[in-house]
N, C-alpha and C. Protein backbone atom coordinates (compact mmCIF):
# COMPACT_ATOMS: atom_id res chain seq x y z
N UNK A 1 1.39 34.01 -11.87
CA UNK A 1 1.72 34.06 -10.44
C UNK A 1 3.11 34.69 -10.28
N UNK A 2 3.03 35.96 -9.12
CA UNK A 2 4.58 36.57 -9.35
C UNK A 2 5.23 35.19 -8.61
N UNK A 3 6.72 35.57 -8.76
CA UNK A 3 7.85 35.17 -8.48
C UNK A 3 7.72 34.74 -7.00
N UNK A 4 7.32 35.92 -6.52
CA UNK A 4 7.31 35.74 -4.46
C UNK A 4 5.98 34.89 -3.70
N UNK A 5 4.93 34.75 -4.45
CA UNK A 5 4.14 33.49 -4.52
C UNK A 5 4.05 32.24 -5.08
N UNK A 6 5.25 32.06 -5.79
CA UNK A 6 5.34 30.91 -5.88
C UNK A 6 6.22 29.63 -4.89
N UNK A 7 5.81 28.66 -4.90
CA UNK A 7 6.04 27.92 -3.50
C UNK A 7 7.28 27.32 -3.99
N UNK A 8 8.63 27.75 -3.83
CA UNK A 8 9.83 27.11 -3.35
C UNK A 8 10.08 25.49 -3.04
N UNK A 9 10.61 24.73 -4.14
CA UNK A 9 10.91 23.49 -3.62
C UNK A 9 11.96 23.34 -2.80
N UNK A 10 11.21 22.01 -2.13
CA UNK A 10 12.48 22.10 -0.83
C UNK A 10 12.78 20.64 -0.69
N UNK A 11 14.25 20.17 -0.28
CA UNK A 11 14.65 18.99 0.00
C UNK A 11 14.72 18.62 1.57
N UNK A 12 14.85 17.46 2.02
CA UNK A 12 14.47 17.59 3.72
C UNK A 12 16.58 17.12 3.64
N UNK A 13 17.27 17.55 4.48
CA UNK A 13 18.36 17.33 4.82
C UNK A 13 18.30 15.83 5.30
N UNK A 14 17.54 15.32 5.87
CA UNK A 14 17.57 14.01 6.00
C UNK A 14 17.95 12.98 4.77
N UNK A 15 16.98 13.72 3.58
CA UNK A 15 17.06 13.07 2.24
C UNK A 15 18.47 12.86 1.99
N UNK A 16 19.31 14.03 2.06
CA UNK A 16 20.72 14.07 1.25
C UNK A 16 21.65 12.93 2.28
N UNK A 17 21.18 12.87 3.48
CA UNK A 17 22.14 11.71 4.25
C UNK A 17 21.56 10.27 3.80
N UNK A 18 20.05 9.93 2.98
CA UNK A 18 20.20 8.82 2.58
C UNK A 18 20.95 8.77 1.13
N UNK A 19 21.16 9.93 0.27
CA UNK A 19 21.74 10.44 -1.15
C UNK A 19 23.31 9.82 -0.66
N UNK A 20 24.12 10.18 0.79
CA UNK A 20 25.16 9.60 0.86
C UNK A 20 25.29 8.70 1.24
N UNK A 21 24.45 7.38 1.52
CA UNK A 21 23.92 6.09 1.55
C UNK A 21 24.53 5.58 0.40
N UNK A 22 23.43 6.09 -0.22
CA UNK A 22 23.71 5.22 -2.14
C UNK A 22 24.56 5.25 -2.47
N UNK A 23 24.98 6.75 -2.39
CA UNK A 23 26.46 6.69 -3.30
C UNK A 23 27.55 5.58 -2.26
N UNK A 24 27.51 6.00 -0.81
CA UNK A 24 28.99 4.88 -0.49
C UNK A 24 28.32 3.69 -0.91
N UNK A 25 27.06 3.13 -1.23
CA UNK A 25 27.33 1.34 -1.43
C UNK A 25 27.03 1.12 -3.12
N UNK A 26 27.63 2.42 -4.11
CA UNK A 26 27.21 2.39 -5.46
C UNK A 26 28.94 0.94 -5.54
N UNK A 27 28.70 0.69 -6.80
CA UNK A 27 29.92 -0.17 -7.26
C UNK A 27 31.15 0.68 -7.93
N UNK A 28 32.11 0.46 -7.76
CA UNK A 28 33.40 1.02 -8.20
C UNK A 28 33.06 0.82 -9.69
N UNK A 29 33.59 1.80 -10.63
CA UNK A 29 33.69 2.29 -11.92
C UNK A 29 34.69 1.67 -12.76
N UNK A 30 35.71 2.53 -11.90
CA UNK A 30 37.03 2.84 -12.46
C UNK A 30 37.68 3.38 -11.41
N UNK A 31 39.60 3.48 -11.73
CA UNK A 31 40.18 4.46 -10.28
C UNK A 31 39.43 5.90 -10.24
N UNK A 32 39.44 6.50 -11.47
CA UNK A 32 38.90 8.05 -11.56
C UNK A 32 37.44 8.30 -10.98
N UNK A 33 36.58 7.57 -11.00
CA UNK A 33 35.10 7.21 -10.74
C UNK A 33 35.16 7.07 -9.15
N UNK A 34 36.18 6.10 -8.58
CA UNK A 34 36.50 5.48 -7.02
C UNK A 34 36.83 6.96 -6.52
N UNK A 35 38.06 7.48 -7.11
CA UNK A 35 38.95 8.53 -6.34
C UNK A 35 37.70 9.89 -6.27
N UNK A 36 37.00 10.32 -6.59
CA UNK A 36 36.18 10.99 -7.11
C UNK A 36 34.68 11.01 -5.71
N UNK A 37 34.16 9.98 -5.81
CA UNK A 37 33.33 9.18 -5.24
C UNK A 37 34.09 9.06 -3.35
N UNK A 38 35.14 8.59 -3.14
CA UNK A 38 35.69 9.06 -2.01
C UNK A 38 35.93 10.36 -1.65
N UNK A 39 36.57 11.46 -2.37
CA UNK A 39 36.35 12.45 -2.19
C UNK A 39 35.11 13.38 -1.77
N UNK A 40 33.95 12.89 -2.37
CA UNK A 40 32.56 13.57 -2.38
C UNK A 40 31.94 13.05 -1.12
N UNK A 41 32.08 12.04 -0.57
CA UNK A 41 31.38 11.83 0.23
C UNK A 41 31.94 12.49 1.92
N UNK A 42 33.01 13.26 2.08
CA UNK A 42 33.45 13.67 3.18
C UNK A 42 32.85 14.82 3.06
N UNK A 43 33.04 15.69 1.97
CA UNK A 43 32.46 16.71 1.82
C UNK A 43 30.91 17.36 1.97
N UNK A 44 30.12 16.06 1.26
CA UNK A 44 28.98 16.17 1.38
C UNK A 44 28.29 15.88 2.77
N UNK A 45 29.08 15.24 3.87
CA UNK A 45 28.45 14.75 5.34
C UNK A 45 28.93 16.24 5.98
N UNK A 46 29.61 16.23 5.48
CA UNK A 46 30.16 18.11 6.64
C UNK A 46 29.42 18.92 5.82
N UNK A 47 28.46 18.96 4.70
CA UNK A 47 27.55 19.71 4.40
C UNK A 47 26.21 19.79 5.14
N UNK A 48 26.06 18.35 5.39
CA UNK A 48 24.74 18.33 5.79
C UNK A 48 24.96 18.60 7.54
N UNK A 49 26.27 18.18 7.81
CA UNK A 49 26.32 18.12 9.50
C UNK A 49 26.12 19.49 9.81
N UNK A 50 26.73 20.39 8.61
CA UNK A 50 26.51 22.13 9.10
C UNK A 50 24.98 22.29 9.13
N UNK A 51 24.37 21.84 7.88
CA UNK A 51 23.20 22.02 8.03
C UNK A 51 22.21 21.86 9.42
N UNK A 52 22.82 20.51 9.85
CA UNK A 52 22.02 20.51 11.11
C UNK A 52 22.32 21.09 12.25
N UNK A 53 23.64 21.74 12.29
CA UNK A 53 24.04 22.29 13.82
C UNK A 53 23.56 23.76 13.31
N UNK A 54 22.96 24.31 11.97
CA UNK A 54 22.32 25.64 12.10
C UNK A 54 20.69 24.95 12.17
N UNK A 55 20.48 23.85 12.30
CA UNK A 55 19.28 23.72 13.02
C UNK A 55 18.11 23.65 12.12
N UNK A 56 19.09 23.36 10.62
CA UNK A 56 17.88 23.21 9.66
C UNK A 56 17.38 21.61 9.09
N UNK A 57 16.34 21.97 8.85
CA UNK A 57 15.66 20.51 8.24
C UNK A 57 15.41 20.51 6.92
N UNK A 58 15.46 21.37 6.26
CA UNK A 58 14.86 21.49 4.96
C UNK A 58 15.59 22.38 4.17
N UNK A 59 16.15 22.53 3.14
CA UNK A 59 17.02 23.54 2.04
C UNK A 59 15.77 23.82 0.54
N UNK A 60 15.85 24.71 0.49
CA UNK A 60 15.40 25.27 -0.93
C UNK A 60 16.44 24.66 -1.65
N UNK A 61 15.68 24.21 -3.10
CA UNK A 61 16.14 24.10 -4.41
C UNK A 61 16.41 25.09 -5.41
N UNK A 62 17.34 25.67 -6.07
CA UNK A 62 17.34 26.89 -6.98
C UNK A 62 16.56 26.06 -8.21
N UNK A 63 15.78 27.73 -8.33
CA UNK A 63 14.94 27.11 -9.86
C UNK A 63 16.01 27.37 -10.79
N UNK A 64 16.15 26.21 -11.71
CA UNK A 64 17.08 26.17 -12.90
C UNK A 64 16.23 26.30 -14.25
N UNK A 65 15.94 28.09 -14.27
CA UNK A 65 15.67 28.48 -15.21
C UNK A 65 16.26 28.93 -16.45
């Protein structure tokens, strides 16, 4: 099957706002693990918030070939 028929996995943007669920109620590590873990999660909500003000629901996955 070429390349351009094959069906593209896709994640629903909804998914990744429960992904930043888990992580804020995961348990502290360590400081490096904490400091790390606070950092990621601002970043990752203004990822998905862009996502939705361009009005998308769903992102392709890159195939990691």
């Amino acid at each position: 099957m070429s390349e351009e028929k094959q069906r593209k996995k896709r994640i629903r943007v909804e998914k990744l706002d429960e992904w930043i669920e888990i992580l804020k109620s995961t348990e502290r590590v360590d400081h490096d693990s904490e400091y790390f873990k606070r950092n990621a999660i601002p970043y990752l909500e203004q990822y998905v918030d862009s996502l939705k003000e361009a009005g998308r629901k769903t992102v392709v996955l890159e195939d990691k070939k």
